[in-house]
N, C-alpha and C. Protein backbone atom coordinates (compact mmCIF):
# COMPACT_ATOMS: atom_id res chain seq x y z
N UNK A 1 234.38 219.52 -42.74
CA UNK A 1 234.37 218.16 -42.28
C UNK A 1 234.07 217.26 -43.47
N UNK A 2 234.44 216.39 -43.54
CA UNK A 2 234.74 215.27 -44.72
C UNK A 2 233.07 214.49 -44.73
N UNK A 3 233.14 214.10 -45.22
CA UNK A 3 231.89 213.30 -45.58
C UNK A 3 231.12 212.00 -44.91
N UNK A 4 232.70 210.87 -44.86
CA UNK A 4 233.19 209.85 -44.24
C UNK A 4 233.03 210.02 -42.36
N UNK A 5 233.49 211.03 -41.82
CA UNK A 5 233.36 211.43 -40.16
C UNK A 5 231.96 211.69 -39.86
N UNK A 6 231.68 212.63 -41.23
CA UNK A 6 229.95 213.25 -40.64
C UNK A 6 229.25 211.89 -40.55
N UNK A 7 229.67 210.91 -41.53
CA UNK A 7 228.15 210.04 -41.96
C UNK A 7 228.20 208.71 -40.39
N UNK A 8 229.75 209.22 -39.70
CA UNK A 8 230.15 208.35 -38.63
C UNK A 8 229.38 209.07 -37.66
N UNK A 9 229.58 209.97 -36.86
CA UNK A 9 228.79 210.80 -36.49
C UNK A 9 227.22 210.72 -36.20
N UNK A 10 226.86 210.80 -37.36
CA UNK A 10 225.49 210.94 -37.17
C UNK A 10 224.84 209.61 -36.91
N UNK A 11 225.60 208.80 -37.65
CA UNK A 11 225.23 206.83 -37.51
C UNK A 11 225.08 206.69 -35.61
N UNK A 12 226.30 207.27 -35.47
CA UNK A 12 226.55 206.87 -34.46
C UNK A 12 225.41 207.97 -32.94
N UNK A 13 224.97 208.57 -33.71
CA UNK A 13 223.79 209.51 -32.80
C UNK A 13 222.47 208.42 -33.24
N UNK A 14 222.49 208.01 -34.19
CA UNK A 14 221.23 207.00 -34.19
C UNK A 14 220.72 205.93 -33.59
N UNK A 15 222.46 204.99 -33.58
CA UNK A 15 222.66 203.74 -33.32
C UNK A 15 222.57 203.29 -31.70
N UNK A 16 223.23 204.94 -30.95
CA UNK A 16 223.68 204.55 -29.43
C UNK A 16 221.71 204.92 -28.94
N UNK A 17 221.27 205.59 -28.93
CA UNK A 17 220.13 205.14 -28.37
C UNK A 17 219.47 204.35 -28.37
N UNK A 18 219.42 203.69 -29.17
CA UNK A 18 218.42 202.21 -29.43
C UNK A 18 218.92 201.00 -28.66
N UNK A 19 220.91 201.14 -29.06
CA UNK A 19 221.15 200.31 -28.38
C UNK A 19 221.23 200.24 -26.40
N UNK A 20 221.22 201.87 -25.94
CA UNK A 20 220.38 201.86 -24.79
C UNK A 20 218.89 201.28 -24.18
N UNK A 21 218.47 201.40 -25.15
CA UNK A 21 216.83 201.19 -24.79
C UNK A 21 216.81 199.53 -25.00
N UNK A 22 217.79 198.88 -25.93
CA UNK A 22 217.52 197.46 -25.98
C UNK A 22 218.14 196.75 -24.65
N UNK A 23 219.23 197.37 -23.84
CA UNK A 23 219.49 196.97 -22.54
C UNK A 23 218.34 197.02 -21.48
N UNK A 24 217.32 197.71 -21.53
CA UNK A 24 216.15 198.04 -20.53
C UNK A 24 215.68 196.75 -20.29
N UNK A 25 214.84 196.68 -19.25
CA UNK A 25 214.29 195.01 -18.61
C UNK A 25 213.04 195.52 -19.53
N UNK A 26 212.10 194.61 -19.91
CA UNK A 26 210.92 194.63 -19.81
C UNK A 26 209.92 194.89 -19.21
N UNK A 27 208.74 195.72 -19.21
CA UNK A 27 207.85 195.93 -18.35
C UNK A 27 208.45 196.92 -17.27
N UNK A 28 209.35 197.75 -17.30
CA UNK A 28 209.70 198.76 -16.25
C UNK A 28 210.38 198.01 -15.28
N UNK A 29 211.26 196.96 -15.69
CA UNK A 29 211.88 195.99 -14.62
C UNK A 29 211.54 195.08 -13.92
N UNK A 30 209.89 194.83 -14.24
CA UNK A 30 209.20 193.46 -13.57
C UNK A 30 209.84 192.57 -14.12
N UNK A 31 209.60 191.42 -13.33
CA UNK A 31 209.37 190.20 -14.09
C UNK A 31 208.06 189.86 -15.42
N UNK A 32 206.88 190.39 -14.62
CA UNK A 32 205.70 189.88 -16.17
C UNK A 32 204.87 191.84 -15.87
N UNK A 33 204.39 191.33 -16.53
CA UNK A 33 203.08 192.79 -16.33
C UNK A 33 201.70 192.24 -15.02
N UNK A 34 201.54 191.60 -14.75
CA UNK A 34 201.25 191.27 -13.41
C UNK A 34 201.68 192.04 -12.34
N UNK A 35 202.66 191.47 -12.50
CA UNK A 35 203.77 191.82 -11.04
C UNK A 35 204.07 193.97 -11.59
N UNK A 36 203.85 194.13 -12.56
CA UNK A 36 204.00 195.31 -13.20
C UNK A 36 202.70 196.25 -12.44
N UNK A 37 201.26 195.67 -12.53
CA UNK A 37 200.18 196.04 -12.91
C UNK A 37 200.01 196.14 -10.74
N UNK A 38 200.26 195.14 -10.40
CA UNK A 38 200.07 195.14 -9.00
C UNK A 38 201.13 196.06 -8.10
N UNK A 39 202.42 196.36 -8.56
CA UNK A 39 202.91 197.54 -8.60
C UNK A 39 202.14 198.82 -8.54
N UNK A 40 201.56 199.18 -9.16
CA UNK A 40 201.09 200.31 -9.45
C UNK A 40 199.77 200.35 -8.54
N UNK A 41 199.03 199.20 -8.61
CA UNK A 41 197.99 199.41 -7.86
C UNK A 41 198.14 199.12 -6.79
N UNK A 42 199.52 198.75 -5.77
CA UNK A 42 200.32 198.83 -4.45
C UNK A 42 200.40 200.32 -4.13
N UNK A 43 201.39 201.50 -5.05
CA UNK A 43 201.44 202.51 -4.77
C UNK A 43 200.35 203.06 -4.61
N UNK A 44 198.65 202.88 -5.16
CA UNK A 44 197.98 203.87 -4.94
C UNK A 44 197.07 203.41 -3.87
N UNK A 45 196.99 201.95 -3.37
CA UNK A 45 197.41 201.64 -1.66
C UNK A 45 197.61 202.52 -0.86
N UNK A 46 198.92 202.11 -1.12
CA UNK A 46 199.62 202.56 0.04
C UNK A 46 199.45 204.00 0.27
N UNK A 47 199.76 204.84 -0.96
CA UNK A 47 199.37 206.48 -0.49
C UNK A 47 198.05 206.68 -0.26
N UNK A 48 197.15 206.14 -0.84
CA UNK A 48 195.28 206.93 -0.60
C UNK A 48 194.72 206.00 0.41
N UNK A 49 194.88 205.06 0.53
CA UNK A 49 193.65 204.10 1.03
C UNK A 49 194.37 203.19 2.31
N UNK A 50 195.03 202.43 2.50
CA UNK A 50 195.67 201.50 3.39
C UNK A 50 197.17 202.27 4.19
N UNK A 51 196.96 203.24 4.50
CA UNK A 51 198.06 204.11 4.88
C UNK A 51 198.97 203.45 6.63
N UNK A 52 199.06 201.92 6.63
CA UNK A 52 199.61 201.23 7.64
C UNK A 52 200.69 201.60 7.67
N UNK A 53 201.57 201.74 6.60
CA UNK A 53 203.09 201.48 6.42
C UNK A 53 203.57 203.35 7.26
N UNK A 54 202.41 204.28 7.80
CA UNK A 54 202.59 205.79 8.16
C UNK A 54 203.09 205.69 9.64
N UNK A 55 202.75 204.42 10.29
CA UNK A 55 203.31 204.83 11.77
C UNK A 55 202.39 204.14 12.72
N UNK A 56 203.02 204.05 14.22
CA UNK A 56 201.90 203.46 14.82
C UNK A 56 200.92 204.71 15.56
N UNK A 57 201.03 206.29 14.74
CA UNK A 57 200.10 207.04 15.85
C UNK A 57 199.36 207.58 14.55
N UNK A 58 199.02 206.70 13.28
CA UNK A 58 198.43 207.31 12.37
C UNK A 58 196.59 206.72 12.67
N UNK A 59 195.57 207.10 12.60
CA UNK A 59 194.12 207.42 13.25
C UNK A 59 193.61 205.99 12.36
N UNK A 60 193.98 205.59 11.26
CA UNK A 60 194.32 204.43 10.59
C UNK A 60 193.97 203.69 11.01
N UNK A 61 193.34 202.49 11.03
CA UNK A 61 193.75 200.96 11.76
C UNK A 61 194.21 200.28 10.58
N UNK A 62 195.51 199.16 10.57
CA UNK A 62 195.82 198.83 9.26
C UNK A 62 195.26 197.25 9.00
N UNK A 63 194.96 197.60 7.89
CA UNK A 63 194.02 196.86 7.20
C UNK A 63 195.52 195.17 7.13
N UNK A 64 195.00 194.49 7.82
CA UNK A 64 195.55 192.76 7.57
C UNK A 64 195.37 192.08 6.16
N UNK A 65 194.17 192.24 5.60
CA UNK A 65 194.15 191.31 4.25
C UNK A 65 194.65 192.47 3.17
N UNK A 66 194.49 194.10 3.34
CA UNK A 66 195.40 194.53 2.13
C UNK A 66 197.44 194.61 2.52
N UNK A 67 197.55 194.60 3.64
CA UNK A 67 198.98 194.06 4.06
C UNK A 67 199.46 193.30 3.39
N UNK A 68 198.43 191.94 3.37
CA UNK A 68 198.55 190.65 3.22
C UNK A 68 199.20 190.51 1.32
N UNK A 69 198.49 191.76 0.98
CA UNK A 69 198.27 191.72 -0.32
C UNK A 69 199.70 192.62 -1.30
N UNK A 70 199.72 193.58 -0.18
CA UNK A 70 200.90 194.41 -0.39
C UNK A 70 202.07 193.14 -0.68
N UNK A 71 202.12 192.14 0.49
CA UNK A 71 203.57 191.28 0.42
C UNK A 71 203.14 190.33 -0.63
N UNK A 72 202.38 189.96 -1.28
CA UNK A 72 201.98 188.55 -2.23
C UNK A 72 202.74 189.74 -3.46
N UNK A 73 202.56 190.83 -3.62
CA UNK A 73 202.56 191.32 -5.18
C UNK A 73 204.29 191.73 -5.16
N UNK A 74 205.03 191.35 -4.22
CA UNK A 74 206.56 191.31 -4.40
C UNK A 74 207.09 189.41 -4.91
N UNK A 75 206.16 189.03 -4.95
CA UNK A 75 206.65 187.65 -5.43
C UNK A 75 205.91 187.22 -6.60
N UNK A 76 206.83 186.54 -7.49
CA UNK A 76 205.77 186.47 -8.41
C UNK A 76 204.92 185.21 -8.72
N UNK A 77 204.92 184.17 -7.70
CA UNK A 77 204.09 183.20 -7.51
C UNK A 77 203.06 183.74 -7.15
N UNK A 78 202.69 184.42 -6.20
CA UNK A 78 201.36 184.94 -5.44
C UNK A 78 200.62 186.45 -5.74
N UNK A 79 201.26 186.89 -7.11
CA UNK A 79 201.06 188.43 -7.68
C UNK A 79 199.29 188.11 -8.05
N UNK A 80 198.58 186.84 -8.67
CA UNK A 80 197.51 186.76 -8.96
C UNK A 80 196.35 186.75 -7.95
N UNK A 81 196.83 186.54 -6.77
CA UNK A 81 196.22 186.45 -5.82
C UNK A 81 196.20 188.23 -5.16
N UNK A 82 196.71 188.48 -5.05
CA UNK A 82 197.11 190.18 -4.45
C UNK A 82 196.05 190.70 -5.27
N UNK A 83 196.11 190.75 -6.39
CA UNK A 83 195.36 191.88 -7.47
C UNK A 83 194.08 192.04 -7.23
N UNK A 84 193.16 191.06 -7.40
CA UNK A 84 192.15 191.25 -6.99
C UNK A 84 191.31 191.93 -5.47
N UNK A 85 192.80 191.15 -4.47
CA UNK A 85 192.51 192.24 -3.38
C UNK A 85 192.42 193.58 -3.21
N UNK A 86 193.51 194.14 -4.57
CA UNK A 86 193.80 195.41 -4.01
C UNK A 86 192.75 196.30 -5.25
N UNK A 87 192.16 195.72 -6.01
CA UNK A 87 191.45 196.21 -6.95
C UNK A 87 190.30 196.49 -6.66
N UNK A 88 189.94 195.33 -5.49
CA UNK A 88 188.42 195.57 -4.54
C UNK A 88 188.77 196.66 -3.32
N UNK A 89 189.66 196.87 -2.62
CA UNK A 89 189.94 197.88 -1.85
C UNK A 89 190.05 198.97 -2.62
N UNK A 90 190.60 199.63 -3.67
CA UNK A 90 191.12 200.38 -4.22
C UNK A 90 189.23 201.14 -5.06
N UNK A 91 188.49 200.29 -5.37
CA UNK A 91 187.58 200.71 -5.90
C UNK A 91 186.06 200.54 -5.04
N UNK A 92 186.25 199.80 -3.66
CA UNK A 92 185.41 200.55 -2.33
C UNK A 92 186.01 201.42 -1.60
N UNK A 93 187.13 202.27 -2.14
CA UNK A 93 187.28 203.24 -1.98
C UNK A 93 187.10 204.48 -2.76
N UNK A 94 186.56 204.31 -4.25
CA UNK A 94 186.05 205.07 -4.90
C UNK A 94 187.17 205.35 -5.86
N UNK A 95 188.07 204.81 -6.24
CA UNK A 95 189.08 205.12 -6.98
C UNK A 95 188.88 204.01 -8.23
N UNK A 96 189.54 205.18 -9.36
CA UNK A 96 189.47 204.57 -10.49
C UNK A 96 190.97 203.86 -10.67
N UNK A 97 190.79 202.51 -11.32
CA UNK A 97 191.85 201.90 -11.91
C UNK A 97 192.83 202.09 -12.33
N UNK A 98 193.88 202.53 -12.50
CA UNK A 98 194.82 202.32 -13.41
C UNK A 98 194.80 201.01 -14.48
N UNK A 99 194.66 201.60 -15.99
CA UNK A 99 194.65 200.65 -16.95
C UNK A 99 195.82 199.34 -16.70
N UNK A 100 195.19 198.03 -17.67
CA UNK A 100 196.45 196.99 -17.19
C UNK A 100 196.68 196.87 -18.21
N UNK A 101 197.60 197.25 -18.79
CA UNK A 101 199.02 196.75 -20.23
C UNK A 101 199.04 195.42 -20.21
């Protein structure tokens, strides 16, 4: 193989990943790291602690102000307001944080 193809080649094994990764959204597709950060502390909601979204024959009663909180952290006007809710539920429940980026 010629010199000229290899050095195409290999450029071109360098070049196409980056330029993948520069198409990516920011923040895992949020809008800010807010809306990122309340994400995450939604999922561990919803699976450990506020388990409403399981049914109406789950032993559960579902909690209204972390509901409340679940729907604020899909918008990103009201994501600042959610967080703190779910950070105080999430840790009188004995759970540790997930760090905020």
């Amino acid at each position: 193989m010629s010199r000229i193809p290899m050095l195409l080649v290999v450029g071109a094994c360098l070049v196409l990943p980056l330029a993948a990764r520069a198409q990516e959204k920011p923040f895992g597709g949020y809008p800010n790291a807010d809306m990122e950060y309340c994400a995450r502390l939604s999922d561990l909601y919803v699976r450990y602690v506020g388990r409403a979204e399981a049914g109406p024959r789950t032993p559960v009663t579902p909690d209204a102000v972390g509901g409340t909180a679940l729907a604020q952290c899909k918008h990103e006007d009201t994501v600042t307001q959610a967080i703190p809710v779910l950070e105080r539920k999430l840790l009188d429940a004995r759970f540790t944080l997930p760090p905020r980026n």
